[in-house]
PDB file of N, CA and C in Angstrom:
ATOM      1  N   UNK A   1      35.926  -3.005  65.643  1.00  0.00           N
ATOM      2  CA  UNK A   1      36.387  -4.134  64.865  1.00  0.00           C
ATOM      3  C   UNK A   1      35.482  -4.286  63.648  1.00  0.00           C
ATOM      4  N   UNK A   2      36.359  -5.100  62.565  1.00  0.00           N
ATOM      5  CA  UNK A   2      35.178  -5.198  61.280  1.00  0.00           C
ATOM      6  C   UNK A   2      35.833  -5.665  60.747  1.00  0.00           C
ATOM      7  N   UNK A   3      35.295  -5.878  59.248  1.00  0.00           N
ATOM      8  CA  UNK A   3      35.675  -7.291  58.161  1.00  0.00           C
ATOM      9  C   UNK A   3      37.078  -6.548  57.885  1.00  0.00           C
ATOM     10  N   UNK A   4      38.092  -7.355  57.360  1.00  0.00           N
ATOM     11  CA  UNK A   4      39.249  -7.266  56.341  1.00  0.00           C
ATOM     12  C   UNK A   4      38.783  -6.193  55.150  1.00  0.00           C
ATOM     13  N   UNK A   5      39.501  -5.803  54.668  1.00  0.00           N
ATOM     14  CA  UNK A   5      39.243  -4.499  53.297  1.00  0.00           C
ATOM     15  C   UNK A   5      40.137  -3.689  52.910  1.00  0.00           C
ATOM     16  N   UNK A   6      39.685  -2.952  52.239  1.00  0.00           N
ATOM     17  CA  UNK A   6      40.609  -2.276  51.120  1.00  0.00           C
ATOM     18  C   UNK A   6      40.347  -0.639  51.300  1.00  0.00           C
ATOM     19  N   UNK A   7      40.722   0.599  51.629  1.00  0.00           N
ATOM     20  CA  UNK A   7      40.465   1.439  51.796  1.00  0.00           C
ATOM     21  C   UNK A   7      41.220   2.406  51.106  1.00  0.00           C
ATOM     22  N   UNK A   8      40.765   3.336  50.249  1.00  0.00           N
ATOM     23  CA  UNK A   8      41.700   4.497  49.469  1.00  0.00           C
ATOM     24  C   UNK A   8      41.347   5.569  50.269  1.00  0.00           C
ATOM     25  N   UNK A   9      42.277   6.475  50.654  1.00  0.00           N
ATOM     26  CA  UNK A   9      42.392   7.776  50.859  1.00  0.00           C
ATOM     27  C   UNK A   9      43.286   8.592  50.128  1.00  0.00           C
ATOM     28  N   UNK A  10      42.806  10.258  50.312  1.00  0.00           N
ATOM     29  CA  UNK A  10      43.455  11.320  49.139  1.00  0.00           C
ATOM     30  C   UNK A  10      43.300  12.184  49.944  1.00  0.00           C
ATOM     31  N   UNK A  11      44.562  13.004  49.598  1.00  0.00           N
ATOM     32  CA  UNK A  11      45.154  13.980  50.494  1.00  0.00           C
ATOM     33  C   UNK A  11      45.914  14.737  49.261  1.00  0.00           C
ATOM     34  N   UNK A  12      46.481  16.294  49.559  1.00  0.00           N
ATOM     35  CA  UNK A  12      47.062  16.871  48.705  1.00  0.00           C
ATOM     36  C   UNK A  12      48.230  17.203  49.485  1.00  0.00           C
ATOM     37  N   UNK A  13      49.528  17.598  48.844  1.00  0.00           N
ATOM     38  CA  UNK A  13      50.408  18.154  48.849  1.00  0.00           C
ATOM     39  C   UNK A  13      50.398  19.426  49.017  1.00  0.00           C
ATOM     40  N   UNK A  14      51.605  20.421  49.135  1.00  0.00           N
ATOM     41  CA  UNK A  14      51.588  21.513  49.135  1.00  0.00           C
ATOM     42  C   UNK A  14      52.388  21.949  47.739  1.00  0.00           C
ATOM     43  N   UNK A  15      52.153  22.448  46.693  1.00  0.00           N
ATOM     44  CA  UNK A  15      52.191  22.459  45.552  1.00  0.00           C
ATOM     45  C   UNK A  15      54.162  23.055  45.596  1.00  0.00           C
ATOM     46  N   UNK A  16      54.593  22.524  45.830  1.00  0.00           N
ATOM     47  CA  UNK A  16      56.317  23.210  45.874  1.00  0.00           C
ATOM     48  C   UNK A  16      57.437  21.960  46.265  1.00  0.00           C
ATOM     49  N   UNK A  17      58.051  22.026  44.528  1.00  0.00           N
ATOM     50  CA  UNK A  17      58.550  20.880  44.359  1.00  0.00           C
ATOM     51  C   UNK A  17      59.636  20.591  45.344  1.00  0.00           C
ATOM     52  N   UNK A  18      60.498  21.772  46.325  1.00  0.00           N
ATOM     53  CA  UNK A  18      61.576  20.739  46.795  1.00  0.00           C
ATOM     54  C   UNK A  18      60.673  20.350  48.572  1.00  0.00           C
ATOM     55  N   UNK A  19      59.384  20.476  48.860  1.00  0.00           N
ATOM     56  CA  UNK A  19      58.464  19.730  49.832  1.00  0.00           C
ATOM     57  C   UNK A  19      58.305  18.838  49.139  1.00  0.00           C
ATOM     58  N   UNK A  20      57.975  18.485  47.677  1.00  0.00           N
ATOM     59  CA  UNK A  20      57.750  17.037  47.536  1.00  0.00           C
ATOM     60  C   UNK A  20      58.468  16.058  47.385  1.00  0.00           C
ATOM     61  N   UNK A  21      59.999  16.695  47.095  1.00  0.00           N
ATOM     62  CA  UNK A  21      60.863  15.691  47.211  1.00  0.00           C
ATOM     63  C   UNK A  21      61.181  15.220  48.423  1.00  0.00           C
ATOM     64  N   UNK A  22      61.583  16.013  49.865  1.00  0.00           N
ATOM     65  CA  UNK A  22      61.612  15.609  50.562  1.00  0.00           C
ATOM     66  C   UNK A  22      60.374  15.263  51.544  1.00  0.00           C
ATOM     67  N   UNK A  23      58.897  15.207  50.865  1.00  0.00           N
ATOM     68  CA  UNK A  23      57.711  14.316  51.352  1.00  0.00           C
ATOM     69  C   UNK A  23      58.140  12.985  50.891  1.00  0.00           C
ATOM     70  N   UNK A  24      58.567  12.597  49.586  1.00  0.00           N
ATOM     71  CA  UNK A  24      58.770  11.415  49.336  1.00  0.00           C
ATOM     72  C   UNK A  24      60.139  10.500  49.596  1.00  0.00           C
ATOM     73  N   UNK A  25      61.505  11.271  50.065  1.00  0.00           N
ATOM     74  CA  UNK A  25      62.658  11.030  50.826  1.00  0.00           C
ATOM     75  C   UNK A  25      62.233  10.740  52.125  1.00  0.00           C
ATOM     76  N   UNK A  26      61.273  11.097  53.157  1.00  0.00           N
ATOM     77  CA  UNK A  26      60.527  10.631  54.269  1.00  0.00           C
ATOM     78  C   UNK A  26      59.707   9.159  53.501  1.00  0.00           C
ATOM     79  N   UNK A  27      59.457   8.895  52.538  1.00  0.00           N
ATOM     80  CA  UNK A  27      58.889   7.988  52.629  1.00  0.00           C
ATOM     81  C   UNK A  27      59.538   6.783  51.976  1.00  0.00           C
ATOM     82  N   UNK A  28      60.602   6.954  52.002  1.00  0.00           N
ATOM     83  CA  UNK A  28      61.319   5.678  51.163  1.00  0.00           C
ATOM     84  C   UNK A  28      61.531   4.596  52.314  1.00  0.00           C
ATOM     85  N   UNK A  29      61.883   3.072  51.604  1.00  0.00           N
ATOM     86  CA  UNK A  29      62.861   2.342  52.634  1.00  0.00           C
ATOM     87  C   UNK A  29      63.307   2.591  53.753  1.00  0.00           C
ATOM     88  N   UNK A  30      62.681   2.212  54.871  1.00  0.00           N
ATOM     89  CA  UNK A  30      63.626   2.908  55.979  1.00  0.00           C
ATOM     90  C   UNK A  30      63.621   4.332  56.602  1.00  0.00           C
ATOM     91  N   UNK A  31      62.809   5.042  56.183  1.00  0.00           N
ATOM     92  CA  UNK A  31      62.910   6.064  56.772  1.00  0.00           C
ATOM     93  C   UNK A  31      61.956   6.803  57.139  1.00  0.00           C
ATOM     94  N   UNK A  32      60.768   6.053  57.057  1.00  0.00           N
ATOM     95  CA  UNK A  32      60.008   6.377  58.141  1.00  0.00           C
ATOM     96  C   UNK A  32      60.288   5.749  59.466  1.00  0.00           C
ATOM     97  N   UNK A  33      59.966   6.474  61.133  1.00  0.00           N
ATOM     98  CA  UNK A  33      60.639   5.824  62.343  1.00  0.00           C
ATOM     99  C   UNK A  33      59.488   4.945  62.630  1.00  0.00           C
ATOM    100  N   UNK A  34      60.629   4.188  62.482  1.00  0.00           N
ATOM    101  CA  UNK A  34      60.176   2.297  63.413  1.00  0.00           C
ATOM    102  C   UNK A  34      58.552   2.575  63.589  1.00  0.00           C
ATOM    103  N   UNK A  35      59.204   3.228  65.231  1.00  0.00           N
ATOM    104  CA  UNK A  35      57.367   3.442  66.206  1.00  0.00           C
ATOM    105  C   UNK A  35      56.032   3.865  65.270  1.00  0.00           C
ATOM    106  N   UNK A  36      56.560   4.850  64.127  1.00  0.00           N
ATOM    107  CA  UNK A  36      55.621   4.959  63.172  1.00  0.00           C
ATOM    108  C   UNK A  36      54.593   3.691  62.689  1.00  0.00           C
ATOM    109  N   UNK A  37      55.745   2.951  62.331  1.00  0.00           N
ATOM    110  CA  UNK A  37      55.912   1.330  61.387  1.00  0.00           C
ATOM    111  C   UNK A  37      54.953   0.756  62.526  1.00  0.00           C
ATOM    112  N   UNK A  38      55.302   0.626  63.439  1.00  0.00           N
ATOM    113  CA  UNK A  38      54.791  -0.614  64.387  1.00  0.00           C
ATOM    114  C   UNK A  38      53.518  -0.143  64.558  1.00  0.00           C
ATOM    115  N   UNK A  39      52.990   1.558  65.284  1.00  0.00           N
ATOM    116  CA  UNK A  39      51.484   1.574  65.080  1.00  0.00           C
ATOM    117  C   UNK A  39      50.800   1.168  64.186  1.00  0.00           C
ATOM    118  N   UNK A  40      51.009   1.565  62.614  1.00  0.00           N
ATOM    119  CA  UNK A  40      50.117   0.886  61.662  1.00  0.00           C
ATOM    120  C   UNK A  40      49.729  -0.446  61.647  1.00  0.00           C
ATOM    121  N   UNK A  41      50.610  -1.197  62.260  1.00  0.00           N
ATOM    122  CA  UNK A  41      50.759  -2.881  62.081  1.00  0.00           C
ATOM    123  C   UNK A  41      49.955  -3.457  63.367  1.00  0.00           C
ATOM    124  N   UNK A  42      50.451  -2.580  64.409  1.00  0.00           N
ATOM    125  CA  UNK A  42      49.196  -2.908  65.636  1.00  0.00           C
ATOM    126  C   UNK A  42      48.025  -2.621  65.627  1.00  0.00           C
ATOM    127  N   UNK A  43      47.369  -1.578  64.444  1.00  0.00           N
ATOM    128  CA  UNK A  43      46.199  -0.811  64.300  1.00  0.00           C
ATOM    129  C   UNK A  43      45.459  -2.003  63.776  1.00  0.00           C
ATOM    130  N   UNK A  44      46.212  -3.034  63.002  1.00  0.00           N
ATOM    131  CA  UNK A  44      45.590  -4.078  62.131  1.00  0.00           C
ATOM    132  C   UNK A  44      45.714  -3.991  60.754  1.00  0.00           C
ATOM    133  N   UNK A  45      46.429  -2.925  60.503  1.00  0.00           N
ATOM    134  CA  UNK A  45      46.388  -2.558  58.855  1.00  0.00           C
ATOM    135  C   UNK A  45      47.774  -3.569  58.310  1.00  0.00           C
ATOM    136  N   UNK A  46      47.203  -4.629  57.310  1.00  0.00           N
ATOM    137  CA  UNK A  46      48.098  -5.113  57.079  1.00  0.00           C
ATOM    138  C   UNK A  46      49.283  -5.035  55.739  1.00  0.00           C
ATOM    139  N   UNK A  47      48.517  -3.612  54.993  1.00  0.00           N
ATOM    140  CA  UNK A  47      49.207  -3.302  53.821  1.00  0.00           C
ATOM    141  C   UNK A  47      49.057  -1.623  53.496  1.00  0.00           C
ATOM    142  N   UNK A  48      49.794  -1.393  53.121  1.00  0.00           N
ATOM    143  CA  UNK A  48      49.543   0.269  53.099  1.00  0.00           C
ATOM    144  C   UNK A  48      50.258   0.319  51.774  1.00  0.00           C
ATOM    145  N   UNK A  49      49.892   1.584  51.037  1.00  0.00           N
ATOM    146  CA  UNK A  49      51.042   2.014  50.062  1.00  0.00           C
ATOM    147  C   UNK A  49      50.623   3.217  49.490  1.00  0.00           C
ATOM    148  N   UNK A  50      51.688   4.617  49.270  1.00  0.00           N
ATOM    149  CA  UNK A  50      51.180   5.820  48.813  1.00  0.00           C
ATOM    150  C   UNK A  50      51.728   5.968  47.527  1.00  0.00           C
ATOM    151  N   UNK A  51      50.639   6.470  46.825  1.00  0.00           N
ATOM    152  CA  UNK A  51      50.873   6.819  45.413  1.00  0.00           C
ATOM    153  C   UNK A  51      50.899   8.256  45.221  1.00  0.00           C
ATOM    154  N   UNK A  52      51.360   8.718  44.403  1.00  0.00           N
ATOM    155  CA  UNK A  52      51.506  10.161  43.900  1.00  0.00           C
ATOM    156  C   UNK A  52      51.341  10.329  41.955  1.00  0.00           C
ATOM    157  N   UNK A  53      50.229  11.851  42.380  1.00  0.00           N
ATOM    158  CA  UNK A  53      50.136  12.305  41.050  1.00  0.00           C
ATOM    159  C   UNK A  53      49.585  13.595  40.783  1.00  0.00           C
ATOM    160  N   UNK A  54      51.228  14.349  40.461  1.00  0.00           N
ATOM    161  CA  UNK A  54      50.930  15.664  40.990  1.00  0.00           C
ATOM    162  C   UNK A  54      51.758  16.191  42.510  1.00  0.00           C
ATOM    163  N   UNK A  55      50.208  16.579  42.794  1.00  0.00           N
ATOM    164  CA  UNK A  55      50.283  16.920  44.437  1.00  0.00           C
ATOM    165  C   UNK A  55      49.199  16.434  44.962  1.00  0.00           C
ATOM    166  N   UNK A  56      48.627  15.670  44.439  1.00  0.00           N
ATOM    167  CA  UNK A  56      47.898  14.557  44.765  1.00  0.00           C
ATOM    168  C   UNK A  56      48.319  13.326  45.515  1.00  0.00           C
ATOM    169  N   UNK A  57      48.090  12.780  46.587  1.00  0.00           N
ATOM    170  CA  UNK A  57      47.971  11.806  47.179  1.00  0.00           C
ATOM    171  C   UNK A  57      47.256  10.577  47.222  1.00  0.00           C
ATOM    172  N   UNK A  58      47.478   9.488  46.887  1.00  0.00           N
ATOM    173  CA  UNK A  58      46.188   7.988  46.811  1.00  0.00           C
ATOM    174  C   UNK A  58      47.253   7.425  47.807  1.00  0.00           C
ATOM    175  N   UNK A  59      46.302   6.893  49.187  1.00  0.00           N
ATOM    176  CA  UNK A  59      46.957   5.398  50.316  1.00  0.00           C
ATOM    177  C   UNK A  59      46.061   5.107  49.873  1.00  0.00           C
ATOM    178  N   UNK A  60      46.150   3.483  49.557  1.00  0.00           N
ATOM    179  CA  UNK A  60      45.682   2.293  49.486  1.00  0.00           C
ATOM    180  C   UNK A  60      45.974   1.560  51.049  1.00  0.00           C
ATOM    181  N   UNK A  61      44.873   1.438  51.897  1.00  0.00           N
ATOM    182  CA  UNK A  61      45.357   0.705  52.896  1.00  0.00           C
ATOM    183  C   UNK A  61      44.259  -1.039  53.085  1.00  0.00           C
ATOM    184  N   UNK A  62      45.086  -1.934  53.372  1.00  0.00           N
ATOM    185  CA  UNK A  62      44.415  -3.132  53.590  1.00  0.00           C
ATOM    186  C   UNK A  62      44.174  -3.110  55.029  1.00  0.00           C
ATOM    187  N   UNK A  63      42.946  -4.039  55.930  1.00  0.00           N
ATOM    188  CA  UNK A  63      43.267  -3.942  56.742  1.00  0.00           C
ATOM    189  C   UNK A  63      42.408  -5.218  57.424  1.00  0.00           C
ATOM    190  N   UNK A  64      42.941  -5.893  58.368  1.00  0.00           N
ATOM    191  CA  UNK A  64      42.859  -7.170  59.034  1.00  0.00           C
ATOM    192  C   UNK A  64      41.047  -6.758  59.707  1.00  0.00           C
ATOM    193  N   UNK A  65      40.327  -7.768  60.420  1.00  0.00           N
ATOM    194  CA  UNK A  65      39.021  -7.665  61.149  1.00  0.00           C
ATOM    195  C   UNK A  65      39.076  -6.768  62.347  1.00  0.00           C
ATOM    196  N   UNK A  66      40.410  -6.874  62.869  1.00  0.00           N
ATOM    197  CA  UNK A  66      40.914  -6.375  64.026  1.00  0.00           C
ATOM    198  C   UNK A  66      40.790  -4.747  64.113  1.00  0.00           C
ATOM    199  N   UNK A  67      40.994  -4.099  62.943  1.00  0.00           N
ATOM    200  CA  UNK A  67      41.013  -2.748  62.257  1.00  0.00           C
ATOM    201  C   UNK A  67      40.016  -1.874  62.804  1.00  0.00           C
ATOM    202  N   UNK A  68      40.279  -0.744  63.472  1.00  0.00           N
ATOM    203  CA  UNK A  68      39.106  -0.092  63.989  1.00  0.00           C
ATOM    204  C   UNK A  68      39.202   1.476  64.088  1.00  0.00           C
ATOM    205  N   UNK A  69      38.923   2.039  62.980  1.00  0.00           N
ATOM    206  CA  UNK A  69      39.671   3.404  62.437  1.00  0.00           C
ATOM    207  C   UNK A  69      39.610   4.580  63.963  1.00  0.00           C
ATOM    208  N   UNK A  70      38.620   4.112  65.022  1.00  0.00           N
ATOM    209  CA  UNK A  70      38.485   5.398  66.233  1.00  0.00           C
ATOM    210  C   UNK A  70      39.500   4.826  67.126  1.00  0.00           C
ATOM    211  N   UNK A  71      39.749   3.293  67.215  1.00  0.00           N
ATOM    212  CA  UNK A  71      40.232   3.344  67.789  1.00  0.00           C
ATOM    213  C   UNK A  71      42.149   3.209  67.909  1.00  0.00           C
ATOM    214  N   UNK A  72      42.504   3.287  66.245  1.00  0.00           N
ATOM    215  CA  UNK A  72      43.828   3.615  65.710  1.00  0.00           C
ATOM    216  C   UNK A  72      44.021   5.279  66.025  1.00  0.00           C
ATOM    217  N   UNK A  73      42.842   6.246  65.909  1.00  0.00           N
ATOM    218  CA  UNK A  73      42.517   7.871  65.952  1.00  0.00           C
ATOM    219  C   UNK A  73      43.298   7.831  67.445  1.00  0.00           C
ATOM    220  N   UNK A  74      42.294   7.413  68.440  1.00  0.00           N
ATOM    221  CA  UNK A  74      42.576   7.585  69.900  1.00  0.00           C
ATOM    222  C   UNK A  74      43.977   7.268  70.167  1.00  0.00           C
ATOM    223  N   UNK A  75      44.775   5.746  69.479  1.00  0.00           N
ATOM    224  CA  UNK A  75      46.060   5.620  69.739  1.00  0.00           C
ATOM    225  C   UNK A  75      46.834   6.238  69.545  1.00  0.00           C
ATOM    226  N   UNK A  76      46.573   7.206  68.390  1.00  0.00           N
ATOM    227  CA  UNK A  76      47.783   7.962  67.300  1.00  0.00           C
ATOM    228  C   UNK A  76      47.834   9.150  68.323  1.00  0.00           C
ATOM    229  N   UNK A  77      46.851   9.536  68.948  1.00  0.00           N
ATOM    230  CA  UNK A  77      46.934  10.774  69.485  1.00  0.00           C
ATOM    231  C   UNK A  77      47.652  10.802  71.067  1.00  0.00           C
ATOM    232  N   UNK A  78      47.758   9.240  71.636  1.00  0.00           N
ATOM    233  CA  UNK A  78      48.038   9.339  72.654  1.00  0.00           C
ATOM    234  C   UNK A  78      49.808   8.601  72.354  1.00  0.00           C
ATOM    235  N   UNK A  79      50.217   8.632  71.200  1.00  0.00           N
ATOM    236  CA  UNK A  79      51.607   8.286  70.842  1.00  0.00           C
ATOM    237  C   UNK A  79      52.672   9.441  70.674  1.00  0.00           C
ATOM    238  N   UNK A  80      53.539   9.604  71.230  1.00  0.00           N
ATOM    239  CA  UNK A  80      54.288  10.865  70.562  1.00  0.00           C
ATOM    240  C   UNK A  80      55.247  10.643  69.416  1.00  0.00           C
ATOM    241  N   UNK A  81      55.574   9.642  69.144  1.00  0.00           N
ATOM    242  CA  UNK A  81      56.429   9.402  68.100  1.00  0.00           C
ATOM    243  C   UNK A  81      55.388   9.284  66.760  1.00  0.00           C
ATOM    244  N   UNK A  82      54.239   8.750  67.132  1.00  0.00           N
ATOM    245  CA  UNK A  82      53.098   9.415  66.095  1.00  0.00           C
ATOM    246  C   UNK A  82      52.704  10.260  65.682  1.00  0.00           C
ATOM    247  N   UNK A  83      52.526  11.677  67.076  1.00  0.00           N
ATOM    248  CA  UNK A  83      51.903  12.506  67.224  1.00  0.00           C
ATOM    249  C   UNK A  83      53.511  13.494  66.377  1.00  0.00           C
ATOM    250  N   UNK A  84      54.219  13.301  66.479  1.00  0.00           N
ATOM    251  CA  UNK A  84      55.495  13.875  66.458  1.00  0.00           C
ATOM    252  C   UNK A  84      55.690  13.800  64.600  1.00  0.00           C
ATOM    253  N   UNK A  85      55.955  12.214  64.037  1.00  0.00           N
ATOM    254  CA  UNK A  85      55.908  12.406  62.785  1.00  0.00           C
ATOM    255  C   UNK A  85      54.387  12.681  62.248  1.00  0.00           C
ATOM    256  N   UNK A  86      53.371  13.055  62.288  1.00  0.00           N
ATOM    257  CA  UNK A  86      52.207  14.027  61.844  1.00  0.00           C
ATOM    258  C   UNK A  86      52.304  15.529  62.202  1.00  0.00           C
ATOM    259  N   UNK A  87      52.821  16.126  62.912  1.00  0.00           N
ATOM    260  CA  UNK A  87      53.429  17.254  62.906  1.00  0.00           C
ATOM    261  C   UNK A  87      54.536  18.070  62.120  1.00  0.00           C
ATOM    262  N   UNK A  88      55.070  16.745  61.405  1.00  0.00           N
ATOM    263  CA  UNK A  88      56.434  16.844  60.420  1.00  0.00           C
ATOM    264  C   UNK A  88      55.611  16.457  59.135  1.00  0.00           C
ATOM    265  N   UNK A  89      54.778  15.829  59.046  1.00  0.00           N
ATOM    266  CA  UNK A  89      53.922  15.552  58.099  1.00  0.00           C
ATOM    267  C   UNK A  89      53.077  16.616  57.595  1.00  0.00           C
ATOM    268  N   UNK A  90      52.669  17.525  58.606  1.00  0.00           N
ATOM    269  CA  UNK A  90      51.671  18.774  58.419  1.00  0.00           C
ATOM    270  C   UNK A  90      52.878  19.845  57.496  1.00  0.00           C
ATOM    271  N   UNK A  91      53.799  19.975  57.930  1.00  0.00           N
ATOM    272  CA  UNK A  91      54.607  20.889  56.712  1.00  0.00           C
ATOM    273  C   UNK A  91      54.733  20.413  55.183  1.00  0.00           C
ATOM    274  N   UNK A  92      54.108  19.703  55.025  1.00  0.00           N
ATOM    275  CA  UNK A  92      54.215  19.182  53.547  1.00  0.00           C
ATOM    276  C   UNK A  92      52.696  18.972  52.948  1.00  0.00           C
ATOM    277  N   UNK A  93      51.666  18.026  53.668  1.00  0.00           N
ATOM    278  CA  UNK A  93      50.460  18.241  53.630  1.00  0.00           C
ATOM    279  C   UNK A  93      49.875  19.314  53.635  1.00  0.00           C
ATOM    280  N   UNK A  94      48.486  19.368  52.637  1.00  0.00           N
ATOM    281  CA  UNK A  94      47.833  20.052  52.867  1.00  0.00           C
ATOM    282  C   UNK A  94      45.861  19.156  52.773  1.00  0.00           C
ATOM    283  N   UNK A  95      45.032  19.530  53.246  1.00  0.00           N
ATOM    284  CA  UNK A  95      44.057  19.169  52.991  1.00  0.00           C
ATOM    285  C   UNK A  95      43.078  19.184  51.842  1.00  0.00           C
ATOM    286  N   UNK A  96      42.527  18.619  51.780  1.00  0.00           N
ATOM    287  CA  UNK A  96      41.923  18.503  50.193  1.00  0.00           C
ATOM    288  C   UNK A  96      40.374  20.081  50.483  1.00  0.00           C
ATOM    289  N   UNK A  97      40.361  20.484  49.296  1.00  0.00           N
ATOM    290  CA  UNK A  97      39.250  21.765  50.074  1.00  0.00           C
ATOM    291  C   UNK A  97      38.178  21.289  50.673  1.00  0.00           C
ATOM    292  N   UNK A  98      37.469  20.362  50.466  1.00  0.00           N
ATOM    293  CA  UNK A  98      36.157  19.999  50.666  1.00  0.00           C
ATOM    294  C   UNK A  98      36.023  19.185  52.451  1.00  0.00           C
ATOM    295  N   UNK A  99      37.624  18.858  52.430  1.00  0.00           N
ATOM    296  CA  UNK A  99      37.697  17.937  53.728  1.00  0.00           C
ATOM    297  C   UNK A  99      37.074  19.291  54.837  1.00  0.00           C
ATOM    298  N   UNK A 100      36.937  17.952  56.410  1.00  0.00           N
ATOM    299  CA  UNK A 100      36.059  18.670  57.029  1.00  0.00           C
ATOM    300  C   UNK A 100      37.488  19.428  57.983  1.00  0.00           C
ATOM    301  N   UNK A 101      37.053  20.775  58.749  1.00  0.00           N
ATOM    302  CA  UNK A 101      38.716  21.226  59.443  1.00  0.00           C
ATOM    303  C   UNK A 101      39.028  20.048  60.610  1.00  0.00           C
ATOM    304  N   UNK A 102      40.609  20.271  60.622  1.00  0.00           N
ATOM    305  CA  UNK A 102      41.300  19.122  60.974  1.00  0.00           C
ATOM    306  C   UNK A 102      41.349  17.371  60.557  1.00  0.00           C
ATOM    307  N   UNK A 103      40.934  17.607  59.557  1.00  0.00           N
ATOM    308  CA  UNK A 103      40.838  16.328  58.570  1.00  0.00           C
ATOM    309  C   UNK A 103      41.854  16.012  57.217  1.00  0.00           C
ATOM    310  N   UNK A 104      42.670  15.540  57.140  1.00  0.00           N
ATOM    311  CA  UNK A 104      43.884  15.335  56.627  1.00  0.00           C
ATOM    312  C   UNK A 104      43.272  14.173  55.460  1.00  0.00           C
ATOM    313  N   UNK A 105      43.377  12.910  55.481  1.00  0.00           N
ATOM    314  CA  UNK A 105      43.661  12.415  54.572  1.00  0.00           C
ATOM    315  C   UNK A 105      41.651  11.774  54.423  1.00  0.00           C
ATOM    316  N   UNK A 106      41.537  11.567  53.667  1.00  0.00           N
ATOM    317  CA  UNK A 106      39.338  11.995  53.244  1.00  0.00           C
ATOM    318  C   UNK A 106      39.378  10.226  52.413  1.00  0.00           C
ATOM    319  N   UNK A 107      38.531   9.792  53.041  1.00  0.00           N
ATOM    320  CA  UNK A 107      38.131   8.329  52.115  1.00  0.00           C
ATOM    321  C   UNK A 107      37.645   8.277  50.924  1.00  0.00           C
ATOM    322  N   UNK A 108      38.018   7.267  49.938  1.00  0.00           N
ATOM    323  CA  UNK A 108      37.138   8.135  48.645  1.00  0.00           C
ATOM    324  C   UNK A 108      35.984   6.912  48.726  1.00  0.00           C
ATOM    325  N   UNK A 109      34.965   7.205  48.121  1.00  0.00           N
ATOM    326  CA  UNK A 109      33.909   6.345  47.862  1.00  0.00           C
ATOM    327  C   UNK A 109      34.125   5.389  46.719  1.00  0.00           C
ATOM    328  N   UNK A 110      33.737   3.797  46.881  1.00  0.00           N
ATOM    329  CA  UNK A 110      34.217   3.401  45.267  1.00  0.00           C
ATOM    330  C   UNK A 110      32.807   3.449  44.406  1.00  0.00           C
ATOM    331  N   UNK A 111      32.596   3.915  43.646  1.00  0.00           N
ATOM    332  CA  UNK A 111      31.911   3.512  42.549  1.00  0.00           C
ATOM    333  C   UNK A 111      31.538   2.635  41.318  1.00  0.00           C
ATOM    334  N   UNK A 112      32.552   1.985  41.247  1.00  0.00           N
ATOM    335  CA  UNK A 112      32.730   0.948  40.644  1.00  0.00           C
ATOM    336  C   UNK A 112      33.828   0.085  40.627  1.00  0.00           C
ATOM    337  N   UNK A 113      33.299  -1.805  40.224  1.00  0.00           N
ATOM    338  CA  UNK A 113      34.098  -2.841  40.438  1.00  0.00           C
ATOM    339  C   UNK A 113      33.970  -3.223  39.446  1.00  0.00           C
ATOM    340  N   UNK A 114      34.795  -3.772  38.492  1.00  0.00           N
ATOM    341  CA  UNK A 114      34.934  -4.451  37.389  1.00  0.00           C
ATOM    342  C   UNK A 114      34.509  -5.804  38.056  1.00  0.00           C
ATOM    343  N   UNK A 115      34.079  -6.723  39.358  1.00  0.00           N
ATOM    344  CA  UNK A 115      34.045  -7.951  39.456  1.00  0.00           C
ATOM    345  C   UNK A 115      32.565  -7.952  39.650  1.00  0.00           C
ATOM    346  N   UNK A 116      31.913  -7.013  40.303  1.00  0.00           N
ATOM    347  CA  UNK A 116      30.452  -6.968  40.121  1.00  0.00           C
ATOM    348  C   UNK A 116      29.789  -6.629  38.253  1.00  0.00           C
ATOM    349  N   UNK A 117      30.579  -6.313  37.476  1.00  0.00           N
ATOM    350  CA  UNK A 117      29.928  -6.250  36.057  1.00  0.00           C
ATOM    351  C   UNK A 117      29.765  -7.555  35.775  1.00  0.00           C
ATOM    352  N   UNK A 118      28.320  -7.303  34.895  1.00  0.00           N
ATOM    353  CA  UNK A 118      28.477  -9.334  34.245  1.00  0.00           C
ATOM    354  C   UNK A 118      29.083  -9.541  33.325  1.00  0.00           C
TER     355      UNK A 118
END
């Protein structure tokens, strides 16, 4: 468990445009499955959203006190409708080079806040 926050992660694509169309047809309105939907929301994460640029990947995820990234890890793995769309997810993903093996989407560090400048 831990404070409320804001978390970016980056992940790459697999550089071949008709995977990215249908990476981002998986991600419209509706069409990611439900059970997907409901883990994130039980994990505590109360806002998510993926950006694209390129074959570049940015999630922005918010996430409640409740939020506890080992122990969302342990759930995802013991879900099959989780475990199932990340397997459908791996044909389109690819890892960023530097990530560590079996490491998919890599936190970025922030470096700067425009609210901490004086």
């Amino acid at each position: 468990m831990g404070e409320p926050g804001r978390r970016l992660l980056l992940l790459d694509l697999k550089d071949d445009a008709a995977l990215i169309a249908a990476y981002e047809r998986w991600h419209e309105p509706g069409a990611v499955p439900a059970a997907v939907v409901r883990s994130i929301r039980a994990a505590g994460i109360v806002g998510m959203e993926i950006f694209r640029c390129g074959t570049r990947l940015a999630m922005i995820v918010e996430t409640s006190p409740a939020f506890d990234p080992a122990a969302k890890a342990a759930a995802d793995l013991d879900d099959p409708d989780v475990v199932a769309w990340e397997r459908l997810m791996d044909g389109f993903q690819q890892a960023l080079p530097w990530s560590e093996p079996g490491t998919k989407w890599i936190e970025a560090r922030r470096i700067f806040s425009l609210d901490e400048q004086p």
